[in-house]
C-alpha atoms as a PDB file:
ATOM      1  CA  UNK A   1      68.459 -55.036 113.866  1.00  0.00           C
ATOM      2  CA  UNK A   2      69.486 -55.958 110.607  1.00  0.00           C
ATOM      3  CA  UNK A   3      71.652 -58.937 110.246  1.00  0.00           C
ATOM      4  CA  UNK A   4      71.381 -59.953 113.572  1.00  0.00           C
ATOM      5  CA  UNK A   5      71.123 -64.378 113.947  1.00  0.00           C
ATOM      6  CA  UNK A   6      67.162 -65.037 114.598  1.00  0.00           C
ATOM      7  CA  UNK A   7      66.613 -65.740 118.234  1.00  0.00           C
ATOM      8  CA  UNK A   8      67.494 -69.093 119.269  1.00  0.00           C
ATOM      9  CA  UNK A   9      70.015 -69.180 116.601  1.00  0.00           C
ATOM     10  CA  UNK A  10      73.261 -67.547 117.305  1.00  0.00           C
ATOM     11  CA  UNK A  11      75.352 -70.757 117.866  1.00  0.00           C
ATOM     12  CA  UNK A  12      77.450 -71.550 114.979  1.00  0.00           C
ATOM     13  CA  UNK A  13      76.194 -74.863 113.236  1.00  0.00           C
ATOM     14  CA  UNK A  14      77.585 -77.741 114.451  1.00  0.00           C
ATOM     15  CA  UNK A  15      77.568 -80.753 111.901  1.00  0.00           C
ATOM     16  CA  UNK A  16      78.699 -84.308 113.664  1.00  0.00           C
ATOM     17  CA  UNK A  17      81.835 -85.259 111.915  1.00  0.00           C
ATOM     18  CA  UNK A  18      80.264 -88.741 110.867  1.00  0.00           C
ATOM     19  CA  UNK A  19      77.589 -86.913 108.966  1.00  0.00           C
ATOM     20  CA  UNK A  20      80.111 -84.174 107.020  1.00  0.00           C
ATOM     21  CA  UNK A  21      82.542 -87.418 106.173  1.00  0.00           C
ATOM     22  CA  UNK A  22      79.266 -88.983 104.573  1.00  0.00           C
ATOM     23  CA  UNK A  23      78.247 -85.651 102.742  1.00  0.00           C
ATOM     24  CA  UNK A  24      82.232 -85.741 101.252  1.00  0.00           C
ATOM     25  CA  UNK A  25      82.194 -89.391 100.474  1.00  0.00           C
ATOM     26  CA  UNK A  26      78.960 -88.881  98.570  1.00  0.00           C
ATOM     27  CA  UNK A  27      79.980 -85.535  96.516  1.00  0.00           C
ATOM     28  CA  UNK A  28      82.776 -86.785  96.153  1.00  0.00           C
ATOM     29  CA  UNK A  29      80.891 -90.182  94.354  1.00  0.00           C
ATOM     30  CA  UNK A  30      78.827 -87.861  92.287  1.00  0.00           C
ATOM     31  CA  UNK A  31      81.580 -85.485  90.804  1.00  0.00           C
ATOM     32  CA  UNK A  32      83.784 -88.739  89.794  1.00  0.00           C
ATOM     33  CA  UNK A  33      81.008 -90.253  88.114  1.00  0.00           C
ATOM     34  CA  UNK A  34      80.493 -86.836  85.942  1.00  0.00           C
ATOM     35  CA  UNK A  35      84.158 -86.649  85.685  1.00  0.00           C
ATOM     36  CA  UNK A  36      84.067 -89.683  84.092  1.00  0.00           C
ATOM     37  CA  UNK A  37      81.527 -89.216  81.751  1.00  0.00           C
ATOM     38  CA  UNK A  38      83.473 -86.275  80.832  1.00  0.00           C
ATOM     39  CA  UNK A  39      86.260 -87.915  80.550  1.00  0.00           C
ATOM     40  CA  UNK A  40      84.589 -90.590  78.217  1.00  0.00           C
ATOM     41  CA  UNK A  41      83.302 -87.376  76.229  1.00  0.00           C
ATOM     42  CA  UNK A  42      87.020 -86.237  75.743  1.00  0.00           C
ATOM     43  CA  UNK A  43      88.120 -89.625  74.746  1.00  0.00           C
ATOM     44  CA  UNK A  44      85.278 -89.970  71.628  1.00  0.00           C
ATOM     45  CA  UNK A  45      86.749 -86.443  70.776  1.00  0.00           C
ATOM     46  CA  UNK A  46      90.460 -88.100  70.663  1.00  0.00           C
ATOM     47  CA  UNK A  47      89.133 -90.380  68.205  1.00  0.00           C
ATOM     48  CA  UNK A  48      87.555 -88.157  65.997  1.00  0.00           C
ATOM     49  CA  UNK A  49      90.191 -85.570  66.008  1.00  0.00           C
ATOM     50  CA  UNK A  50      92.754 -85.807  63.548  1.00  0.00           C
ATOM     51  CA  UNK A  51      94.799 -82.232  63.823  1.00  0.00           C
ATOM     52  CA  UNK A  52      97.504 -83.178  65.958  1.00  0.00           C
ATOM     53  CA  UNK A  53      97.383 -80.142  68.023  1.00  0.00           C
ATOM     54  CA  UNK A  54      93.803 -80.470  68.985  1.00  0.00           C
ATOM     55  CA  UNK A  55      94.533 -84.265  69.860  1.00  0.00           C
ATOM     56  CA  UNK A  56      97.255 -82.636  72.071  1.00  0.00           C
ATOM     57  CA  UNK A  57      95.038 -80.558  73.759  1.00  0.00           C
ATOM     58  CA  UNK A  58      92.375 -83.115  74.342  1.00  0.00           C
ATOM     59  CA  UNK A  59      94.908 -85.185  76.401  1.00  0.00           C
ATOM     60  CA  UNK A  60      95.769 -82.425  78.774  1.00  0.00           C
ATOM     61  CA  UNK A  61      92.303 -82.060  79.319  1.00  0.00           C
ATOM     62  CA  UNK A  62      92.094 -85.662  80.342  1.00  0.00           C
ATOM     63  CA  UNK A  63      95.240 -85.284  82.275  1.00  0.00           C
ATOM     64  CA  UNK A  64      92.979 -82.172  84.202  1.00  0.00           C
ATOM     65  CA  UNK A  65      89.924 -84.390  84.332  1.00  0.00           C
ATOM     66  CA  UNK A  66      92.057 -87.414  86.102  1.00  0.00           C
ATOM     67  CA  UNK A  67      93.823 -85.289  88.632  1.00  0.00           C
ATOM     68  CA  UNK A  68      90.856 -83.456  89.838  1.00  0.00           C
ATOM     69  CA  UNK A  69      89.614 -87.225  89.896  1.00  0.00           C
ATOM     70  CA  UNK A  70      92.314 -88.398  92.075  1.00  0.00           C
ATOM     71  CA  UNK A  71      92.167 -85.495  94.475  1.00  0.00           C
ATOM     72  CA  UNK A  72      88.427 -85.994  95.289  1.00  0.00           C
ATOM     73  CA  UNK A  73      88.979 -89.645  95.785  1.00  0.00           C
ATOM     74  CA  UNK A  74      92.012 -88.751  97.985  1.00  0.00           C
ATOM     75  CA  UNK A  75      89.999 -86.218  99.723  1.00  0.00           C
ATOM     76  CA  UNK A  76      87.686 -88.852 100.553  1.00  0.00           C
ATOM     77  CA  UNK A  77      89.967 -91.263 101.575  1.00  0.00           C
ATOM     78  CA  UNK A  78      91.634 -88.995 104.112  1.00  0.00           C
ATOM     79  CA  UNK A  79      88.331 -88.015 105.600  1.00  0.00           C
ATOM     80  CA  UNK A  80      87.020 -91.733 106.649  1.00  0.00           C
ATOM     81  CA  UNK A  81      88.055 -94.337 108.955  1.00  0.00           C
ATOM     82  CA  UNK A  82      91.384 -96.193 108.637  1.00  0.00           C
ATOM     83  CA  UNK A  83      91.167 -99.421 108.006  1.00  0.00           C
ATOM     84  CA  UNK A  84      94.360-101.464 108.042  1.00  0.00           C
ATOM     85  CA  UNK A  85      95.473-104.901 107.282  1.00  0.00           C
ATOM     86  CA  UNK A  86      98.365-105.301 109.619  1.00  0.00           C
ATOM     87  CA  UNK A  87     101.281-108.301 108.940  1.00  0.00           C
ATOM     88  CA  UNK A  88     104.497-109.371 111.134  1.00  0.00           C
ATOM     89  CA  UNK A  89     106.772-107.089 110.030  1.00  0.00           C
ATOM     90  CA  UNK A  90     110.334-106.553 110.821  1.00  0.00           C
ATOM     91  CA  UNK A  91     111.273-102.543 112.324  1.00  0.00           C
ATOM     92  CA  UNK A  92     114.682-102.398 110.684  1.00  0.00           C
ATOM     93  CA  UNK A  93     113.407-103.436 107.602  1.00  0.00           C
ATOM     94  CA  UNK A  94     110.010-100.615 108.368  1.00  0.00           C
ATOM     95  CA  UNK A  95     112.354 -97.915 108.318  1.00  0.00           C
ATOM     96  CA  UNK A  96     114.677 -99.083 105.605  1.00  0.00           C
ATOM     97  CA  UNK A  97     111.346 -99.302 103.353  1.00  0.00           C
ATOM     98  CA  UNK A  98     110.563 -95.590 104.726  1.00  0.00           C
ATOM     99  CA  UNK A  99     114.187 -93.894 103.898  1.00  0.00           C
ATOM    100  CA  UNK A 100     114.188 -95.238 100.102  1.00  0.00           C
ATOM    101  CA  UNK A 101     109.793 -93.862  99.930  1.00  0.00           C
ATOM    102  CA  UNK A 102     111.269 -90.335 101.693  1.00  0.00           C
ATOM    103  CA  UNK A 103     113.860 -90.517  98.887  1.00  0.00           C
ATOM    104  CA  UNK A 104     111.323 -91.346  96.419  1.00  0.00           C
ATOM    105  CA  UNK A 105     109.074 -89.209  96.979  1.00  0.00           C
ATOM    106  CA  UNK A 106     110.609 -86.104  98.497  1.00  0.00           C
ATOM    107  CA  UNK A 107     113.728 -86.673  96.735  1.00  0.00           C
ATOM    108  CA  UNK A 108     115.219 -82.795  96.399  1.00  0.00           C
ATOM    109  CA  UNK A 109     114.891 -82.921 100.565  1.00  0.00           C
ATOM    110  CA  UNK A 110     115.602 -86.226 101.063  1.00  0.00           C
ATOM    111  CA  UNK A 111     119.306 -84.990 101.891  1.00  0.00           C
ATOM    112  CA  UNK A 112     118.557 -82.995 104.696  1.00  0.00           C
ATOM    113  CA  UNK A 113     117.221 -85.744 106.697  1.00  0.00           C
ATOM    114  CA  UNK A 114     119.795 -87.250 109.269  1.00  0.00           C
ATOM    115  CA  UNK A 115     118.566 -90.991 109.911  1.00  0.00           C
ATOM    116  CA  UNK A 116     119.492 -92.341 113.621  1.00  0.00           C
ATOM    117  CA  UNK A 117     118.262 -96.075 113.387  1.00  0.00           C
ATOM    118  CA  UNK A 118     119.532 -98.161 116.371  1.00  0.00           C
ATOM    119  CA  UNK A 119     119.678-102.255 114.623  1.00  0.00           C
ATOM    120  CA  UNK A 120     116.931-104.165 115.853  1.00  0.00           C
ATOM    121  CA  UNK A 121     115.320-107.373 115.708  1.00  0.00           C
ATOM    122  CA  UNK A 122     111.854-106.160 116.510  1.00  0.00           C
ATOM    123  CA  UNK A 123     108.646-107.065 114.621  1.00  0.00           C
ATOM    124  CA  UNK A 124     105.674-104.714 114.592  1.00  0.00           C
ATOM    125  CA  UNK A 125     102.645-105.817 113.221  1.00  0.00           C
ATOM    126  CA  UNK A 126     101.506-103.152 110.768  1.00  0.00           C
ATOM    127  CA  UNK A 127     100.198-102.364 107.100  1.00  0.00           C
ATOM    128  CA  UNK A 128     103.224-101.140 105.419  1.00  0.00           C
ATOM    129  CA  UNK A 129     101.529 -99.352 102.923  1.00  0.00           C
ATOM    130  CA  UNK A 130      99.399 -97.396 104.946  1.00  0.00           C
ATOM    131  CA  UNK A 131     101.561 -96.392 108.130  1.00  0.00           C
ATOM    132  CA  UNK A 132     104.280 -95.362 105.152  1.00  0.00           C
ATOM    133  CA  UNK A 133     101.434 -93.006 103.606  1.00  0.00           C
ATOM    134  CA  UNK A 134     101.253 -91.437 107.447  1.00  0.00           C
ATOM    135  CA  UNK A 135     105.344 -90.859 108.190  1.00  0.00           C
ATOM    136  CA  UNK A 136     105.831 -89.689 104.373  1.00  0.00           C
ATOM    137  CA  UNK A 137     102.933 -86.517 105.824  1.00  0.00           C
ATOM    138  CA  UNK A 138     104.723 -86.038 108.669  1.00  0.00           C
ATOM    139  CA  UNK A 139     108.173 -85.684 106.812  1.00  0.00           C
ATOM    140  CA  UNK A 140     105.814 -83.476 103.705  1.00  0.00           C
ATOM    141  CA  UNK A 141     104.680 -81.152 106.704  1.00  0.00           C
ATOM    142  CA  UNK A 142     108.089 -80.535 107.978  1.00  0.00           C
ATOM    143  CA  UNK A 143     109.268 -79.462 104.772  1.00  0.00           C
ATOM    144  CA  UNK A 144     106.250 -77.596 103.880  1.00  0.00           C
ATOM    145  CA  UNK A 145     105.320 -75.766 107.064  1.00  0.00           C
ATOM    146  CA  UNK A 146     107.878 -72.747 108.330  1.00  0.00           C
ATOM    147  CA  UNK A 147     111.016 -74.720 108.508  1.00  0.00           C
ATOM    148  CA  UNK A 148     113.904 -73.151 109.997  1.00  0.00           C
ATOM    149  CA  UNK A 149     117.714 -73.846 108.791  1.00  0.00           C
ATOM    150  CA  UNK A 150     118.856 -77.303 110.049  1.00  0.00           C
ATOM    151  CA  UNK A 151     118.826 -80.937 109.729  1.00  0.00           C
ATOM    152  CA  UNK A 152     115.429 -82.888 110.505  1.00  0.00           C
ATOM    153  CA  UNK A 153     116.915 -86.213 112.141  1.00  0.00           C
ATOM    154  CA  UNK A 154     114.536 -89.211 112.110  1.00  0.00           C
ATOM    155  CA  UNK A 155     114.879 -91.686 115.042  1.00  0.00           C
ATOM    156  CA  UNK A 156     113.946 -95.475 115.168  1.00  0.00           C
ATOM    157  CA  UNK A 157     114.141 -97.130 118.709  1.00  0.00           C
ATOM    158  CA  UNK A 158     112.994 -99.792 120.796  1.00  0.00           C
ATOM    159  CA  UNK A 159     112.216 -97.321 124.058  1.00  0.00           C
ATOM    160  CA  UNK A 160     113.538 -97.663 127.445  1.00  0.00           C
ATOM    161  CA  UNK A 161     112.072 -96.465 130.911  1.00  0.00           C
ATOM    162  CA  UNK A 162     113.494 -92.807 130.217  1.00  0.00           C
ATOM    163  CA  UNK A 163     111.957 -92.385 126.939  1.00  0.00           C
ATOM    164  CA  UNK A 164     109.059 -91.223 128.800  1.00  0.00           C
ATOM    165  CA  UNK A 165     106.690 -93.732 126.486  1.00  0.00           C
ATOM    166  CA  UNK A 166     107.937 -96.462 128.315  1.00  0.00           C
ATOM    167  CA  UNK A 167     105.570 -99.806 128.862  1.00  0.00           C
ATOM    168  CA  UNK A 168     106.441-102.720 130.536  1.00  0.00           C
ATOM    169  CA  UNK A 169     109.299-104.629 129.190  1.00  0.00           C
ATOM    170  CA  UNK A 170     110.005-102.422 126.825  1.00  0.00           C
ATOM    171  CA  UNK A 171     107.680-103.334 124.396  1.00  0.00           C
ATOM    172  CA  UNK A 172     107.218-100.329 121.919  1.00  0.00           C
ATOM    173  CA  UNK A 173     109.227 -98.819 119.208  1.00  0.00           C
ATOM    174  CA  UNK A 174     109.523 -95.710 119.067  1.00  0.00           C
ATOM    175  CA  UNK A 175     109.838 -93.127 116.003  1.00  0.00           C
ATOM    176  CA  UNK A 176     110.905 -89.448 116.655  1.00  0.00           C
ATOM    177  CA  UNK A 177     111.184 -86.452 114.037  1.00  0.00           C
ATOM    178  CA  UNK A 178     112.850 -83.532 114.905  1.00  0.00           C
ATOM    179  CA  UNK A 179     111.951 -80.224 112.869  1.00  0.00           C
ATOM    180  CA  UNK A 180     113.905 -76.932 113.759  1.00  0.00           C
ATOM    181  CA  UNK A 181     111.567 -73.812 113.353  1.00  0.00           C
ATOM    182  CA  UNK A 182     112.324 -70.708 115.273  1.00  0.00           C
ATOM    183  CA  UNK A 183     108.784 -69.983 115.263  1.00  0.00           C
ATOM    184  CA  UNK A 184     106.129 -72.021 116.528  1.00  0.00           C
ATOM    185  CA  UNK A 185     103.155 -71.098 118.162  1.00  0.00           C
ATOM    186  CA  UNK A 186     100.765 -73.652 117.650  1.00  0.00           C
ATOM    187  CA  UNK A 187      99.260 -75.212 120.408  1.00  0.00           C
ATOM    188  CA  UNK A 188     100.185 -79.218 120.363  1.00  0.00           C
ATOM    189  CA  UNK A 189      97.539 -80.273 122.669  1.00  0.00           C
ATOM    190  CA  UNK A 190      95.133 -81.403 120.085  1.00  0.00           C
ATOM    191  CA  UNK A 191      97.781 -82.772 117.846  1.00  0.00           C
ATOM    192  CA  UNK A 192      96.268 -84.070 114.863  1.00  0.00           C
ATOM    193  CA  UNK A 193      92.914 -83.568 116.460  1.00  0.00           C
ATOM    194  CA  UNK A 194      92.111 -80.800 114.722  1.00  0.00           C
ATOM    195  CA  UNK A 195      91.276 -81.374 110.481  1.00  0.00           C
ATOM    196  CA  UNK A 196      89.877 -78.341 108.429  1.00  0.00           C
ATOM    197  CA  UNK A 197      91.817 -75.739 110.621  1.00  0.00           C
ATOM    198  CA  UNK A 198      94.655 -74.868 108.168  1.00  0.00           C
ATOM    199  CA  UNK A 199      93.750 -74.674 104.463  1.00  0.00           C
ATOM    200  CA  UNK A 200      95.540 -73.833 101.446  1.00  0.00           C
ATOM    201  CA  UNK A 201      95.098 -74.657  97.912  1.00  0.00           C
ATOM    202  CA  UNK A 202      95.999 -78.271  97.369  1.00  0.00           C
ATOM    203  CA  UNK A 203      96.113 -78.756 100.835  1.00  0.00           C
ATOM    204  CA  UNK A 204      92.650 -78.972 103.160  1.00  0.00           C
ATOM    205  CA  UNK A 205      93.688 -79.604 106.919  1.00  0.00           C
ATOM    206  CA  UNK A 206      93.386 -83.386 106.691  1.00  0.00           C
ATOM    207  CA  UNK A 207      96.887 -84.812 106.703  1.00  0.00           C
ATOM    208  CA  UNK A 208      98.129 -84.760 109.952  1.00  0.00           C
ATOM    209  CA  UNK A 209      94.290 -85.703 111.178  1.00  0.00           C
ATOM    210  CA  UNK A 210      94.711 -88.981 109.100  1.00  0.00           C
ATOM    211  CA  UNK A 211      97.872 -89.774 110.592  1.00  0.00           C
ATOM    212  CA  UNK A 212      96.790 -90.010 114.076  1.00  0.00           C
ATOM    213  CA  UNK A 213      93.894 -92.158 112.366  1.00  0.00           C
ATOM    214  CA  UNK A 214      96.635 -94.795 111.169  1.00  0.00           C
ATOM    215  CA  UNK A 215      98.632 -94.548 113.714  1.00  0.00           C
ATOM    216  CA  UNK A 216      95.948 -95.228 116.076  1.00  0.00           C
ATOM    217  CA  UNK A 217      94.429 -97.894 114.117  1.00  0.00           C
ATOM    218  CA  UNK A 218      97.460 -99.850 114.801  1.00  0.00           C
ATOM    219  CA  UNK A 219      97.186 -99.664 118.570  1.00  0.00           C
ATOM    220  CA  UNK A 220     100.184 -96.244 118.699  1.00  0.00           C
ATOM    221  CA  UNK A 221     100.200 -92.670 119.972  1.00  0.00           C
ATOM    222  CA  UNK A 222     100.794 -89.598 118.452  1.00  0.00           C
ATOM    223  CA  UNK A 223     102.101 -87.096 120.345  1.00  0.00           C
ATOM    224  CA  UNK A 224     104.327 -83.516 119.464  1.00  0.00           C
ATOM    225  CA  UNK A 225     105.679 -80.475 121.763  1.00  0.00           C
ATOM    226  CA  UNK A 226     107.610 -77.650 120.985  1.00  0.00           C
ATOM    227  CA  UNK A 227     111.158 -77.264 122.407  1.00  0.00           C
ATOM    228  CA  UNK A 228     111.783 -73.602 122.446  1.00  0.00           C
ATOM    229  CA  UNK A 229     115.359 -73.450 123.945  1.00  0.00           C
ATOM    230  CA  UNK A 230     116.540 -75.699 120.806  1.00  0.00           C
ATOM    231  CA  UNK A 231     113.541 -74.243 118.579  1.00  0.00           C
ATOM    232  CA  UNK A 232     112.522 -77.899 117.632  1.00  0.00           C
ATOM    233  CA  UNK A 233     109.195 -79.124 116.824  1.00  0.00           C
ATOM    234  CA  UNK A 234     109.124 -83.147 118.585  1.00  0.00           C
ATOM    235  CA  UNK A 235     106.638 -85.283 117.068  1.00  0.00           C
ATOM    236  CA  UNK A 236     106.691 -88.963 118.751  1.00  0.00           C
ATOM    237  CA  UNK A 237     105.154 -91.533 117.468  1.00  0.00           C
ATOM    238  CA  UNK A 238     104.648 -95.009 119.489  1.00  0.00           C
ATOM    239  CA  UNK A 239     104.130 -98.278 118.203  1.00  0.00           C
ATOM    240  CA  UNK A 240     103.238-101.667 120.053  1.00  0.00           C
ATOM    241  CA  UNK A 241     105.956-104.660 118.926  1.00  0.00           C
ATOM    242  CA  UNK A 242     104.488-107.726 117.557  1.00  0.00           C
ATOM    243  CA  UNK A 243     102.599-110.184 119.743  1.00  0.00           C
ATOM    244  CA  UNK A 244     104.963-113.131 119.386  1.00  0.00           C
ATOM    245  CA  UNK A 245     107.782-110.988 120.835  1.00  0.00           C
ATOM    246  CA  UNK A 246     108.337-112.158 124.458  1.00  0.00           C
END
């Protein structure tokens, strides 16, 4: 019958994650180094030029050439392993760092964020930079993805027994977002588990996968469940305190 799969060959293909994460890292390789060349092209063509509106339009075309640059070396990124170079670092002064980045970076939202911190002494031993680049995508999803009316409140803790993280002697901090949405029907099983399923343009399924990836790489948990009765989206993330704490 025409257009039936040959036999033996119904089963979707199944490519090994490791082996599509190469095929992206080397594409991705190959289209920056012809970017570049193009972009070395443009810049001999800036020289030449001497109408001002032509050299005007050869430096948006530069300005095209280096963000489609950037978001296949960002696409990259996002798809491989996270590697982190953790230091002692203080919580309190973790989530101070993360309220001015949120207010940075997000800053038209920034206002509608309610920030419980309890004061702490607690070190964590993290890479700033990196587990920053994960809470900034959760806070970017929130706002992004079917938001309801409503503060989000952001919680820093060091957990007790009925947080329901709890280890023994207390020894995690613990970060909570809270996201209202009246509608939510995603399944929060596979949490992060999940890259490629939801794609848009500028967006391609791979920040909330990368997340987990940090947040993991430091020795934490990601974890989120829906709270239908106070239409709230929980994500929970745990972190181990520093070593040296006793």
């Amino acid at each position: 019958m025409e257009g039936a799969a040959p036999e033996g060959r119904s089963d979707p293909l199944n490519v090994p994650w490791p082996d599509l994460v190469r095929f992206v890292r080397q594409l991705s390789h190959d289209l920056r180094n012809q970017l570049n060349a193009a972009d070395l092209t443009a810049a001999y063509v800036n020289e030449l030029a001497t109408d001002s509106e032509l050299k005007s339009e050869v430096k948006r075309l530069r300005e095209t050439i280096s963000a489609a640059a950037t978001t296949l070396q960002k696409l990259s990124a996002a798809m491989g392993q996270a590697r982190i170079a953790p230091m002692s670092y203080g919580a309190a002064e973790f989530m101070e760092d993360l309220r001015k980045k949120i207010a940075t970076d997000l800053p038209e939202q920034s206002a509608d964020i309610r920030w419980e911190i309890e004061p702490s002494d607690a070190t964590l031993d993290i890479d700033p930079q990196l587990l920053l680049q994960a809470l900034v995508e959760l806070f970017s999803n929130a706002f992004r993805h079917g938001r309801a009316k409503g503060m989000l409140i952001a919680t820093g803790k060091i957990d007790s027994p009925q947080d329901g993280f709890a280890v023994a002697n207390n020894q995690r901090f613990v970060f909570t977002l809270r996201e209202p949405k009246t509608r939510f029907k995603l399944p929060t099983d596979n949490w992060g588990r999940e890259p490629l399923r939801h794609i848009a343009p500028g967006h391609y399924g791979l920040g909330l996968s990368r997340v987990r990836a940090i947040i993991e790489a430091h020795g934490g948990e990601l974890r989120a469940h829906y709270e239908p009765g106070e239409s709230v989206l929980l994500t929970t993330i745990t972190l181990p305190l520093s070593a040296a704490v006793g």
